[in-house]
C-alpha atoms as a PDB file:
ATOM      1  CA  UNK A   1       0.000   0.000   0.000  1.00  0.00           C
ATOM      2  CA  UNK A   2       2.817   2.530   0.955  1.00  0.00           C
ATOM      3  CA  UNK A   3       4.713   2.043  -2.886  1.00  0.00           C
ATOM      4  CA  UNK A   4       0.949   2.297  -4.554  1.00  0.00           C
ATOM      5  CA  UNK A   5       0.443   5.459  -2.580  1.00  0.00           C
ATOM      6  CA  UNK A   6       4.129   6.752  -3.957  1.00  0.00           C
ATOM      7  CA  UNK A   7       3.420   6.236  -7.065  1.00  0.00           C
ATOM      8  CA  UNK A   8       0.046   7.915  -6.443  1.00  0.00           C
ATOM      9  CA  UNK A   9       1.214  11.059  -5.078  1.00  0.00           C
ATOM     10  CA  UNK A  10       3.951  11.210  -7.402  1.00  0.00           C
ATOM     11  CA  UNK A  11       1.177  11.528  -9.909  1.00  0.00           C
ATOM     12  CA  UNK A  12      -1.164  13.616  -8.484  1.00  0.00           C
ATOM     13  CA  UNK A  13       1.552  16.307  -8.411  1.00  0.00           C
ATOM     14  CA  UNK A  14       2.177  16.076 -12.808  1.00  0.00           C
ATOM     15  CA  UNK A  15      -1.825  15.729 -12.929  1.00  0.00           C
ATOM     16  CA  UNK A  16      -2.063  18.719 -10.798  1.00  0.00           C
ATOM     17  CA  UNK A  17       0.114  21.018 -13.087  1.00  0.00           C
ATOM     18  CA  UNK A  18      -1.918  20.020 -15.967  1.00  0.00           C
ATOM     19  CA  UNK A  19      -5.120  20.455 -14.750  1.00  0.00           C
ATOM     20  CA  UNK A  20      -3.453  24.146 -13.762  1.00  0.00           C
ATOM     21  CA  UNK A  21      -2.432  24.695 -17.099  1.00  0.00           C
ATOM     22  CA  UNK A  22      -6.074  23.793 -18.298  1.00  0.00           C
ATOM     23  CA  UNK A  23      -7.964  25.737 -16.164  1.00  0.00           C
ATOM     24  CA  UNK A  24      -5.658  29.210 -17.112  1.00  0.00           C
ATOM     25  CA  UNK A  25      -5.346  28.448 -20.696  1.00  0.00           C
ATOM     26  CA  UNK A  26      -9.800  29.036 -20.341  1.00  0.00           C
ATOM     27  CA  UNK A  27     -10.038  31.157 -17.347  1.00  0.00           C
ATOM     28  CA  UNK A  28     -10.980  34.242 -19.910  1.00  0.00           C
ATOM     29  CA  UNK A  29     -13.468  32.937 -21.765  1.00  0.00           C
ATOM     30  CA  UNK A  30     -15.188  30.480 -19.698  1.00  0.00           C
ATOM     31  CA  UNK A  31     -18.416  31.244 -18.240  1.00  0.00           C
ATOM     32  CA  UNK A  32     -20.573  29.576 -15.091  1.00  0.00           C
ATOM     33  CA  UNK A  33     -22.973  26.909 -15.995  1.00  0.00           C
ATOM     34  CA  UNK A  34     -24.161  26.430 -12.137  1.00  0.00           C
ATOM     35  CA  UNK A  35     -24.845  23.333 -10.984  1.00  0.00           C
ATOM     36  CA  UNK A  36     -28.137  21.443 -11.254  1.00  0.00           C
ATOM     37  CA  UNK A  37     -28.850  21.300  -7.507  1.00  0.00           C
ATOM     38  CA  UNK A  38     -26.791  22.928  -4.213  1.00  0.00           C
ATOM     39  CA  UNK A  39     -28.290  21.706  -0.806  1.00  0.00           C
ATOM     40  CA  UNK A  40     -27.451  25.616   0.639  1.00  0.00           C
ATOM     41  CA  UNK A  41     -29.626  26.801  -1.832  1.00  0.00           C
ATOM     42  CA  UNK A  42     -30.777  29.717   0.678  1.00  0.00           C
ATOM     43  CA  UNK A  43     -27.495  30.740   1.680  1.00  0.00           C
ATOM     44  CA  UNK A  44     -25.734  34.010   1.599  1.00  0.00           C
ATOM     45  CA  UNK A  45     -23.057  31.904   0.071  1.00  0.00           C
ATOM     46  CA  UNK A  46     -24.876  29.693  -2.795  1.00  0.00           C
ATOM     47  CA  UNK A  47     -23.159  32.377  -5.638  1.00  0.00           C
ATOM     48  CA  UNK A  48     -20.144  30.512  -4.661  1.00  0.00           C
ATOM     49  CA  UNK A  49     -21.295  26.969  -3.662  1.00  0.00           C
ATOM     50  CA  UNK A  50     -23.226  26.814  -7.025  1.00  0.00           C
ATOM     51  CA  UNK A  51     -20.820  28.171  -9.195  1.00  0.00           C
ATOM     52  CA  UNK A  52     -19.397  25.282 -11.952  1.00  0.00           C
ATOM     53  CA  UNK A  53     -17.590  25.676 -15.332  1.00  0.00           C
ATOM     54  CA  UNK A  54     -17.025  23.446 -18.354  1.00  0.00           C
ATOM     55  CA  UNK A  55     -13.360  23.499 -17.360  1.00  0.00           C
ATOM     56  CA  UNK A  56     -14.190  21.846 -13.733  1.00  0.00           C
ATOM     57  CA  UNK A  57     -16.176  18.694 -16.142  1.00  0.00           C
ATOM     58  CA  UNK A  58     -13.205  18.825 -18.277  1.00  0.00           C
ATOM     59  CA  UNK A  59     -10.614  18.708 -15.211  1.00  0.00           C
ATOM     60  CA  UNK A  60     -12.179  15.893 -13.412  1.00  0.00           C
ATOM     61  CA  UNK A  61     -13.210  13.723 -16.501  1.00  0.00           C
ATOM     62  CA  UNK A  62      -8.932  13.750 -17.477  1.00  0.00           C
ATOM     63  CA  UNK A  63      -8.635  12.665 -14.019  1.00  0.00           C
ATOM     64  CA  UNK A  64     -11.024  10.022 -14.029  1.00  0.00           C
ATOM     65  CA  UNK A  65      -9.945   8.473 -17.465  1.00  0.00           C
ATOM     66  CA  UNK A  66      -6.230   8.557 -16.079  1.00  0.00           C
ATOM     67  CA  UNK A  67      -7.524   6.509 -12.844  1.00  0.00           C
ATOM     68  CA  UNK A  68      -9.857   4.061 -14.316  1.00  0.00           C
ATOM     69  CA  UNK A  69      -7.185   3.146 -16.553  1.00  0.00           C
ATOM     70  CA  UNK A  70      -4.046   2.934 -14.218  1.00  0.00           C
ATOM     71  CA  UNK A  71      -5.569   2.261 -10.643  1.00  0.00           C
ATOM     72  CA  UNK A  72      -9.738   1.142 -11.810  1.00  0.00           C
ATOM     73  CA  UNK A  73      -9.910  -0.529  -8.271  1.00  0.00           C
ATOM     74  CA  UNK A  74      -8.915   2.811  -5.983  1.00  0.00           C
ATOM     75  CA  UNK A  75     -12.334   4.318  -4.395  1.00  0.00           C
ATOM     76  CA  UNK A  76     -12.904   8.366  -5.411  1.00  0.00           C
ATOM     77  CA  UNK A  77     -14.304  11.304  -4.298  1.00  0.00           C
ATOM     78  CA  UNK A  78     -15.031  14.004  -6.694  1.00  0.00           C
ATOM     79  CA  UNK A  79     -17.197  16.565  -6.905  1.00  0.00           C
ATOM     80  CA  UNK A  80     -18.932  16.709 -10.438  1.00  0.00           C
ATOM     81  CA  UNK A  81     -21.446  14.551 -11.848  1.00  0.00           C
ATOM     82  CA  UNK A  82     -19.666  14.088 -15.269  1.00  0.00           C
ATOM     83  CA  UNK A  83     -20.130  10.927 -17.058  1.00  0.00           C
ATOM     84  CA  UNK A  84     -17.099   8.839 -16.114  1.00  0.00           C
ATOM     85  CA  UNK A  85     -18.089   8.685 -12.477  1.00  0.00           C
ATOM     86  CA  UNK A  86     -20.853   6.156 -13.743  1.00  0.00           C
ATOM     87  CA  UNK A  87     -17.531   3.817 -14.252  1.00  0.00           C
ATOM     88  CA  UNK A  88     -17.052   4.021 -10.191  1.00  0.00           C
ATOM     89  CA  UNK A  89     -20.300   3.277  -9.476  1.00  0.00           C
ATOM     90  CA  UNK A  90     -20.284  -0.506 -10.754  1.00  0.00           C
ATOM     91  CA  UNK A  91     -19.753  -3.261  -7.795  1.00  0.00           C
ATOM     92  CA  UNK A  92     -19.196  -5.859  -9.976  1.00  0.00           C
ATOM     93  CA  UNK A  93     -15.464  -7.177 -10.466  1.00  0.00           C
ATOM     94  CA  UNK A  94     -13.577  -4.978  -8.212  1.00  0.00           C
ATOM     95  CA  UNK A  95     -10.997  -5.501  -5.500  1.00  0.00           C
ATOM     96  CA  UNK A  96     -11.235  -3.918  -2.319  1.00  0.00           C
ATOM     97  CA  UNK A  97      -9.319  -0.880  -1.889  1.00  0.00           C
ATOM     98  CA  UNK A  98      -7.531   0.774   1.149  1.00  0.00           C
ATOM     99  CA  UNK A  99      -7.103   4.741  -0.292  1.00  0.00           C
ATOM    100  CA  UNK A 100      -9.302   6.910  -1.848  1.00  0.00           C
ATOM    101  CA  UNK A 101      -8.502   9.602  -3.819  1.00  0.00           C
ATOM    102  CA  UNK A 102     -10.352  12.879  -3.801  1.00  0.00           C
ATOM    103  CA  UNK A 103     -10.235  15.532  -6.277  1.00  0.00           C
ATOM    104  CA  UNK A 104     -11.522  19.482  -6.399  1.00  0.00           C
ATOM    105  CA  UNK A 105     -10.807  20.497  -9.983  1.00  0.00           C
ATOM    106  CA  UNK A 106     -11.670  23.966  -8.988  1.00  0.00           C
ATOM    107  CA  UNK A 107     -11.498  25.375  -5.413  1.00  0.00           C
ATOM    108  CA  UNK A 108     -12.607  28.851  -5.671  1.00  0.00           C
ATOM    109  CA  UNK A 109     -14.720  28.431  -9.208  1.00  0.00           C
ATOM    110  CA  UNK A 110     -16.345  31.871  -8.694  1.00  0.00           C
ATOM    111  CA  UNK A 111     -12.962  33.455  -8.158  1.00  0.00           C
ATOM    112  CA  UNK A 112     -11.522  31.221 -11.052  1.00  0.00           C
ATOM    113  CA  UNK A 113     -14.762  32.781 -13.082  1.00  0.00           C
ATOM    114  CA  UNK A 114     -14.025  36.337 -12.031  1.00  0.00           C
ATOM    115  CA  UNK A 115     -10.707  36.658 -12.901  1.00  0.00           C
ATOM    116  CA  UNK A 116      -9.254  36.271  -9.881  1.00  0.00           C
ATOM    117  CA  UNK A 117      -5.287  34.154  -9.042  1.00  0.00           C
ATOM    118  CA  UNK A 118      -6.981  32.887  -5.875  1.00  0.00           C
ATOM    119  CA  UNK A 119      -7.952  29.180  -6.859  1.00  0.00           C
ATOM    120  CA  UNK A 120      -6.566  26.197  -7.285  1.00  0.00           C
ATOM    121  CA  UNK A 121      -6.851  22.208  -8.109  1.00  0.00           C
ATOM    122  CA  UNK A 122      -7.249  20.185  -5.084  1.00  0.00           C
ATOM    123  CA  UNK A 123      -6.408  16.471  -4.417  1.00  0.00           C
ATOM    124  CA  UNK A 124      -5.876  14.029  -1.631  1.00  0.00           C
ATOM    125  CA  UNK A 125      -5.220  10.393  -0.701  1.00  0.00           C
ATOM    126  CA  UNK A 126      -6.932   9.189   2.476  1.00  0.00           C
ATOM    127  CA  UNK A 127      -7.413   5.589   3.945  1.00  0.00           C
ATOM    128  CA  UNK A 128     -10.464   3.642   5.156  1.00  0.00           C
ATOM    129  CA  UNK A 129     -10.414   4.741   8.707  1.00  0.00           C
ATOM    130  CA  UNK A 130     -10.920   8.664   6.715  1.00  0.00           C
ATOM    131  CA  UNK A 131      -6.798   9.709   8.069  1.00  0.00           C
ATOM    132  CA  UNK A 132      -5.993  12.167   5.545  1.00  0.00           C
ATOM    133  CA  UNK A 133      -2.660  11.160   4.577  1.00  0.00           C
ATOM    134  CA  UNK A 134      -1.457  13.417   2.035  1.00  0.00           C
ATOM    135  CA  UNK A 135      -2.611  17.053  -0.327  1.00  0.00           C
ATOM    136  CA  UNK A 136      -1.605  18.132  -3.309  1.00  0.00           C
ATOM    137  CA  UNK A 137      -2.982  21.792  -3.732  1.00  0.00           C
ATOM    138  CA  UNK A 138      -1.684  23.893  -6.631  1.00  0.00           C
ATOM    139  CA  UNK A 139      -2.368  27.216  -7.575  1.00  0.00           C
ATOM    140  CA  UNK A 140      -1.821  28.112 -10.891  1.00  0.00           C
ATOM    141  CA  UNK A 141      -1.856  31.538 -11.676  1.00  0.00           C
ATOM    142  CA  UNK A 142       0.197  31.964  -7.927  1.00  0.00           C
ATOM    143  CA  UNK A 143       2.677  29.237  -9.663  1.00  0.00           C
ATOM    144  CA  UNK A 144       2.683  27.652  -6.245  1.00  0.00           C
ATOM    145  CA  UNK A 145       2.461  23.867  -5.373  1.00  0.00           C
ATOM    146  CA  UNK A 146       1.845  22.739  -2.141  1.00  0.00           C
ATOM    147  CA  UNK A 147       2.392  19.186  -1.346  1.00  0.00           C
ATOM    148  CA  UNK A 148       2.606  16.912   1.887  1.00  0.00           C
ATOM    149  CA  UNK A 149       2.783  13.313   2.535  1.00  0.00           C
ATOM    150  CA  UNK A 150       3.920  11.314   5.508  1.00  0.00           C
ATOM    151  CA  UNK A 151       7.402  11.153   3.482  1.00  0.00           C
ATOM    152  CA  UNK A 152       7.696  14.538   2.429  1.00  0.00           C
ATOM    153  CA  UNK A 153       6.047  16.465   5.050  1.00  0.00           C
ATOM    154  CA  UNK A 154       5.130  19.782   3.788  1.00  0.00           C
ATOM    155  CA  UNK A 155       6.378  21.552   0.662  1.00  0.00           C
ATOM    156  CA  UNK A 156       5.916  24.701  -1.116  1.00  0.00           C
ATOM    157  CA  UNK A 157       7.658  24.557  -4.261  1.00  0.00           C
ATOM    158  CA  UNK A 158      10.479  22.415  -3.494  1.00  0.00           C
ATOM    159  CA  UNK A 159      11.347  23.888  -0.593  1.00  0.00           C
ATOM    160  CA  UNK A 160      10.391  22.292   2.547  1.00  0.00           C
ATOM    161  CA  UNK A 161       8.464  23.880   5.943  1.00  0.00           C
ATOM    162  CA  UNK A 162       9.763  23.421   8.662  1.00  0.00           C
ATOM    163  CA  UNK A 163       8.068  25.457  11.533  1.00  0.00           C
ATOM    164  CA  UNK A 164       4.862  24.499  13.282  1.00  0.00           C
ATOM    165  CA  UNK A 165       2.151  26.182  14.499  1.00  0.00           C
ATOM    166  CA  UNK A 166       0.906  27.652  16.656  1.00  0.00           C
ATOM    167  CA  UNK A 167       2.551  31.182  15.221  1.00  0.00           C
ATOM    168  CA  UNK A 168       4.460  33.785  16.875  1.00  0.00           C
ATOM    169  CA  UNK A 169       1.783  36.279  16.020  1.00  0.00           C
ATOM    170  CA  UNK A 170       0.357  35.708  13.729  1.00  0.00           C
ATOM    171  CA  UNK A 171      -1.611  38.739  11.506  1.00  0.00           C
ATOM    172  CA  UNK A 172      -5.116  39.226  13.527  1.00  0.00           C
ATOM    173  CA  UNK A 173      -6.791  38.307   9.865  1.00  0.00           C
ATOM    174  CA  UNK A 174      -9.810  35.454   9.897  1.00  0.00           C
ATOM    175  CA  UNK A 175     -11.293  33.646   7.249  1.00  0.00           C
ATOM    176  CA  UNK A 176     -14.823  32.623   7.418  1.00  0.00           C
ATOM    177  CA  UNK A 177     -17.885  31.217   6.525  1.00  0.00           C
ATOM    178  CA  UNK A 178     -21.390  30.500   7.520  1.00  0.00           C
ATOM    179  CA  UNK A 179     -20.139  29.714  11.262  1.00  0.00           C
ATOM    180  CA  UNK A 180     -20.769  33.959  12.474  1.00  0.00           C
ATOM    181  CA  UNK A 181     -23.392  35.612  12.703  1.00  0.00           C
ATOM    182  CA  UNK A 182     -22.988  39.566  12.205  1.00  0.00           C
ATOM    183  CA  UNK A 183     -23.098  40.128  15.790  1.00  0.00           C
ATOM    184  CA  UNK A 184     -20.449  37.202  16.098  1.00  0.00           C
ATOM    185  CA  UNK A 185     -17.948  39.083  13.868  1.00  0.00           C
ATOM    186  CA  UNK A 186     -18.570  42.459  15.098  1.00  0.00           C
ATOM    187  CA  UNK A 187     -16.875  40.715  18.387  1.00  0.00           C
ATOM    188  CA  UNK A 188     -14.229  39.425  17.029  1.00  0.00           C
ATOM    189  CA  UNK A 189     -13.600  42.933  15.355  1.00  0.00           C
ATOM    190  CA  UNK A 190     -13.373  44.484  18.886  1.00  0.00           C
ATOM    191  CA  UNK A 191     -10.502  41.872  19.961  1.00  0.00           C
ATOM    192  CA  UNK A 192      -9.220  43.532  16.918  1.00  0.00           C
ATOM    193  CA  UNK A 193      -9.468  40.588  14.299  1.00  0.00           C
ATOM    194  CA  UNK A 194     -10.126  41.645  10.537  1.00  0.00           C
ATOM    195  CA  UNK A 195     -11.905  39.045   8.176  1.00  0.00           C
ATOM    196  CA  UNK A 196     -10.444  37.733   4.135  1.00  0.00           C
ATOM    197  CA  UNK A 197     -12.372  37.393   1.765  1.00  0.00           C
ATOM    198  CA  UNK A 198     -12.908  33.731   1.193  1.00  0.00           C
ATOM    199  CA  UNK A 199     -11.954  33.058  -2.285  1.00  0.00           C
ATOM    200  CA  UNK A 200     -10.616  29.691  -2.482  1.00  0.00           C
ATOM    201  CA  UNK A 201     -11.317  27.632   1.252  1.00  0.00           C
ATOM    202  CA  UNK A 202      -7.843  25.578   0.071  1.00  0.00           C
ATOM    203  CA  UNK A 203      -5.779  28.569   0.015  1.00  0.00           C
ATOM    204  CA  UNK A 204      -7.441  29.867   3.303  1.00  0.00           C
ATOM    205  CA  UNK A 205      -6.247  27.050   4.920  1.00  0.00           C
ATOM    206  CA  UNK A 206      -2.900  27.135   3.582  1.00  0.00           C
ATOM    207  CA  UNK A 207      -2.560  30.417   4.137  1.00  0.00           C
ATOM    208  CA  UNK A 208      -3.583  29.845   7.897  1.00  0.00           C
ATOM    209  CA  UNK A 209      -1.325  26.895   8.557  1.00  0.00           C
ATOM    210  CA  UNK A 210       2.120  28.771   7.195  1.00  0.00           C
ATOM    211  CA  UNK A 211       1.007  31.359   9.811  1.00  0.00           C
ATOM    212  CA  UNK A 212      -0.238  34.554   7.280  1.00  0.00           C
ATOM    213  CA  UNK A 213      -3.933  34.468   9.192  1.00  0.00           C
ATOM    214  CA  UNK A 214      -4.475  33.443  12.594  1.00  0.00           C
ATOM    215  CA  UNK A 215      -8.062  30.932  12.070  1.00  0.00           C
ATOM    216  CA  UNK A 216      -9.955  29.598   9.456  1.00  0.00           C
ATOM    217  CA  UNK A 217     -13.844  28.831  10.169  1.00  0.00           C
ATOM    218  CA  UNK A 218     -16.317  27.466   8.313  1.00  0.00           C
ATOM    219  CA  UNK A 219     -19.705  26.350   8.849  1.00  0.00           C
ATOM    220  CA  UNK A 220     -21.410  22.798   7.046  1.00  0.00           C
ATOM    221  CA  UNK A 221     -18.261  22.447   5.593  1.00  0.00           C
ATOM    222  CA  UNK A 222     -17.879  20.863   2.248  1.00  0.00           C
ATOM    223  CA  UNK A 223     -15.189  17.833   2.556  1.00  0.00           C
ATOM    224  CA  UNK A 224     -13.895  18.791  -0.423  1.00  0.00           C
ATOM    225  CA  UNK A 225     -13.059  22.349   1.339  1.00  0.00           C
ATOM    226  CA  UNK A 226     -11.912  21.272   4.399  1.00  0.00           C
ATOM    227  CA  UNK A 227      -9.955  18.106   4.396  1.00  0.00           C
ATOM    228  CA  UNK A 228      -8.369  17.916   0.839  1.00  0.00           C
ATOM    229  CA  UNK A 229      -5.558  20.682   2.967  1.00  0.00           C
ATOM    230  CA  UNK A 230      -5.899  18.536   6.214  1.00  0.00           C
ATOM    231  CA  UNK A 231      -2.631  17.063   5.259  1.00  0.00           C
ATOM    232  CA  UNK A 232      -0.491  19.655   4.589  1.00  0.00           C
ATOM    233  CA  UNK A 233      -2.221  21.463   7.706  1.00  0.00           C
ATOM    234  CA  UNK A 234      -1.175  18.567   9.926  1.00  0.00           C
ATOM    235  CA  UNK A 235       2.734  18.593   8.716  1.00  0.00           C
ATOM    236  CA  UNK A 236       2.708  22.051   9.446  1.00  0.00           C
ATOM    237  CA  UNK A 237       1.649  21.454  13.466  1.00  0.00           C
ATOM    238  CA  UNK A 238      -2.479  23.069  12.081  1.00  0.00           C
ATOM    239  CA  UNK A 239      -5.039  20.504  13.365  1.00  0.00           C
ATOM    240  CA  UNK A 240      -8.766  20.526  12.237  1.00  0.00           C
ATOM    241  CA  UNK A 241     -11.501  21.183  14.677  1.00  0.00           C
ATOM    242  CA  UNK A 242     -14.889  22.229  15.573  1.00  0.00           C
ATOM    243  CA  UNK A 243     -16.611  25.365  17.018  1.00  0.00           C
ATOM    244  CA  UNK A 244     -16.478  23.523  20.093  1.00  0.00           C
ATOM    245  CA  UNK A 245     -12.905  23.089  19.969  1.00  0.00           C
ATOM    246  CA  UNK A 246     -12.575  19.641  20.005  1.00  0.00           C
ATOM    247  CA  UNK A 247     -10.044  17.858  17.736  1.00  0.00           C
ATOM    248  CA  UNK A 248     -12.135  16.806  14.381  1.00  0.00           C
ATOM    249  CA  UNK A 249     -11.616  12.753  14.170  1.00  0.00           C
ATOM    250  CA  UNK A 250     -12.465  10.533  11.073  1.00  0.00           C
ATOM    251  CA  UNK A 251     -15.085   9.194  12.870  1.00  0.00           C
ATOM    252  CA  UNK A 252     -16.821  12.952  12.460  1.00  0.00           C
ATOM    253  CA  UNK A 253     -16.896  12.366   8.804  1.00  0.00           C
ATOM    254  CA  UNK A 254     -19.964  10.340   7.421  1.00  0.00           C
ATOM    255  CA  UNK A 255     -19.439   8.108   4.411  1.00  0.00           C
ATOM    256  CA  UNK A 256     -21.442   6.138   2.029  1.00  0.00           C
ATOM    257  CA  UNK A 257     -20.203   4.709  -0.757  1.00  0.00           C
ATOM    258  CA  UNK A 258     -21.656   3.229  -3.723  1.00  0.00           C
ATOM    259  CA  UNK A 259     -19.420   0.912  -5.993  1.00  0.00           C
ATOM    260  CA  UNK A 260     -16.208   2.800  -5.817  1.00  0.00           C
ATOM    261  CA  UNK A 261     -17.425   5.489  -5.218  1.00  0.00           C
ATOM    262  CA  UNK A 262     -17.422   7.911  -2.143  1.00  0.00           C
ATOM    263  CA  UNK A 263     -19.804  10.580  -1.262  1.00  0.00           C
ATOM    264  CA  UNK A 264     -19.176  12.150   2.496  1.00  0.00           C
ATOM    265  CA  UNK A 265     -21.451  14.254   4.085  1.00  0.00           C
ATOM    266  CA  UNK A 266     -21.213  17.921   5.393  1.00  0.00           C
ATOM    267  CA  UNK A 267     -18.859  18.236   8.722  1.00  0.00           C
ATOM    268  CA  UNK A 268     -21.136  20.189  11.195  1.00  0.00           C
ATOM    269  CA  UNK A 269     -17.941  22.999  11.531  1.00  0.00           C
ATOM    270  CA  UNK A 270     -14.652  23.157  11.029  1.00  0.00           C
ATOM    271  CA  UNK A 271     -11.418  24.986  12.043  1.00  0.00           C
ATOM    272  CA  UNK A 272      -8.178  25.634  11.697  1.00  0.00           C
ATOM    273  CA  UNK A 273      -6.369  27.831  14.087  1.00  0.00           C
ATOM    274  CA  UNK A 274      -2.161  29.156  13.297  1.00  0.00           C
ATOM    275  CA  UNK A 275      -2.871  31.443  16.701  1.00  0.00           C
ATOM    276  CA  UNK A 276      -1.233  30.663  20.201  1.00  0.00           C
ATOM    277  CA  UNK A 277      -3.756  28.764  22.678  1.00  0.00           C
ATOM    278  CA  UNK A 278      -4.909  32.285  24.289  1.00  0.00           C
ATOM    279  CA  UNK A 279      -6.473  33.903  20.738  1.00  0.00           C
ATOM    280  CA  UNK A 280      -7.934  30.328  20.015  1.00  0.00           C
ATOM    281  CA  UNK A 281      -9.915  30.158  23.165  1.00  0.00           C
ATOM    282  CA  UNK A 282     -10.664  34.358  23.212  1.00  0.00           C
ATOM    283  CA  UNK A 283     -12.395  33.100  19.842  1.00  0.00           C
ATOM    284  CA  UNK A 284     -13.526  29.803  21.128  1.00  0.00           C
ATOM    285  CA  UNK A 285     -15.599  32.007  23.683  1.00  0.00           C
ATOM    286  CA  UNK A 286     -17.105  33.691  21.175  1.00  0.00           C
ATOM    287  CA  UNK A 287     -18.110  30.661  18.973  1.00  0.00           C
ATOM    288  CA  UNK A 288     -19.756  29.031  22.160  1.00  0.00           C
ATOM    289  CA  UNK A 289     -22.222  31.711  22.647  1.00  0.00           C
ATOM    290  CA  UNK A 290     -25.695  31.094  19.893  1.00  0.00           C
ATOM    291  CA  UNK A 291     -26.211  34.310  19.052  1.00  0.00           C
ATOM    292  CA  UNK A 292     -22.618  34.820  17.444  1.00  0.00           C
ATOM    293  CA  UNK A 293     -23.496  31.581  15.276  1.00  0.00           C
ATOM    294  CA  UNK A 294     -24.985  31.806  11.655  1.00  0.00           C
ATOM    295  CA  UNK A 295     -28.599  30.994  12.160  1.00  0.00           C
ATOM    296  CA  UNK A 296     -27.658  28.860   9.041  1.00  0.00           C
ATOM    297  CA  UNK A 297     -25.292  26.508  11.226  1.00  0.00           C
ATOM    298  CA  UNK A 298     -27.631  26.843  14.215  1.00  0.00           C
ATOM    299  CA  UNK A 299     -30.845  25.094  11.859  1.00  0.00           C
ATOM    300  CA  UNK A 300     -29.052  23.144  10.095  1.00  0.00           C
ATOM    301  CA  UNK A 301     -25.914  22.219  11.181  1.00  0.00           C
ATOM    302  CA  UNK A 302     -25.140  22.682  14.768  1.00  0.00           C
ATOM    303  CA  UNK A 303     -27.552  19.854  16.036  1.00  0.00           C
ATOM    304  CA  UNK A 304     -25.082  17.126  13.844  1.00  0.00           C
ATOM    305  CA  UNK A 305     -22.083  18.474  16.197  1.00  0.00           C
ATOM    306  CA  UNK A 306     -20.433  15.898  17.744  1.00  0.00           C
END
């Protein structure tokens, strides 16, 4: 298992670039389809969550083609309902496998359709108790790879991180969403925290575990948001957890799977934190009181906490 999930990474990182190259030779001409159903359709944030492009069909169908062919008996996670997946889905004939591969073929597809550098291509290899074992992110227009395995640890362009969180103070700057209310960010902006924009949730978390934001938090987070980074988070000392801040285990993340393939469920909330234990529990404090929650969390979310 530890050679075939080499030989995985290894390509992950070449599919990665090419799927980069893809999605900037189209970025100015490609326009947002929007996809047939979003389950936040009410949300403030359903611009984003809905937004799809020809480019993220094209993206994941070269990836599926590539994996039928070289590993057909690996489970997968993807996000589109293009064609190929339909491959996945048959029981019949099939070996059991121990990793599953997940892929995001655009993280931050609204950003990617406005013009904006702040996306990338997602992928990750986890196991069958759900450890996230390693992340290939790359950003494209940044020209930055980030890659981490149990091997490797955490890289950024060939050259390897070293320091771990939590920061020596690190810049008062949050990204969020759907876990605040307006009243619950209006506190945090009196303890003197300013918010990002939340372009691409893979960058944010990046970003937050090489220390350049002190907490990332997210409400009914999409999987595909939230744990394709976990492993690069985890090599660089950044461990996921919830409002409540307790450590996020696999066991928090709901799977079924049909065939080969696997389809996981919200998680509840999720955080990252690159602060020192003191600014994680000022926040903590904040996030434990209802009305600073997103009455979006609170209905439909916060009752799944575990």
């Amino acid at each position: 298992m530890e050679e075939k999930s080499h030989n995985l990474f290894s390509w992950m990182q070449k599919f990665a670039i090419v799927a980069g190259t893809i999605a900037l030779r189209h970025q100015r001409n490609v326009a947002n389809k929007g996809k047939v159903r979003y389950d936040l359709a009410d949300s403030k944030e359903s611009a984003a969550g809905s937004a799809k492009t020809v480019v993220d069909e094209i993206i994941q169908e070269l990836f599926l083609a590539h994996v039928s062919t070289r590993w057909p008996d690996l489970l997968i996670n993807v996000e589109e309902d293009t064609p190929l997946v339909s491959l996945f889905k048959q029981t019949s004939g099939r070996k059991k496998s121990s990793l599953a591969i997940h892929l995001d073929p655009i993280d931050g597809t609204l950003s990617y359709i406005n013009g904006s550098k702040e996306f990338a291509i997602g992928l990750a290899i986890s196991d069958t108790r759900n450890i996230f074992t390693h992340t290939v992110i790359y950003a494209p227009a940044l020209r930055k790879l980030y890659i981490a395995s149990p091997a490797r640890r955490a890289v950024l362009s060939g050259s390897r991180i070293i320091n771990t969180a939590p920061r020596k103070n690190p810049p008062c700057i949050i990204y969020e969403k759907r876990l605040l209310s307006e009243r619950g960010r209006r506190k945090l902006q009196m303890l003197g925290f300013t918010f990002a924009p939340l372009q691409s949730s893979h960058l944010a978390i990046v970003n937050t575990s090489l220390g350049h934001a002190a907490a990332f938090l997210y409400g009914g987070s999409n999987p595909h948001d939230g744990m394709i980074p976990a492993a690069f988070a985890k090599t660089c000392g950044v461990l996921p957890s919830t409002a409540k801040g307790e450590l996020l285990c696999p066991d928090n993340l709901d799977v079924t799977r049909t065939g080969q393939l696997v389809s996981f469920s919200r998680i509840p909330s999720l955080c990252y934190y690159a602060c020192d234990k003191k600014t994680q529990e000022k926040i903590r404090t904040i996030l434990l009181q209802k009305e600073n929650l997103h009455e979006e969390y609170i209905s439909r979310f916060a009752a799944y906490e575990k």
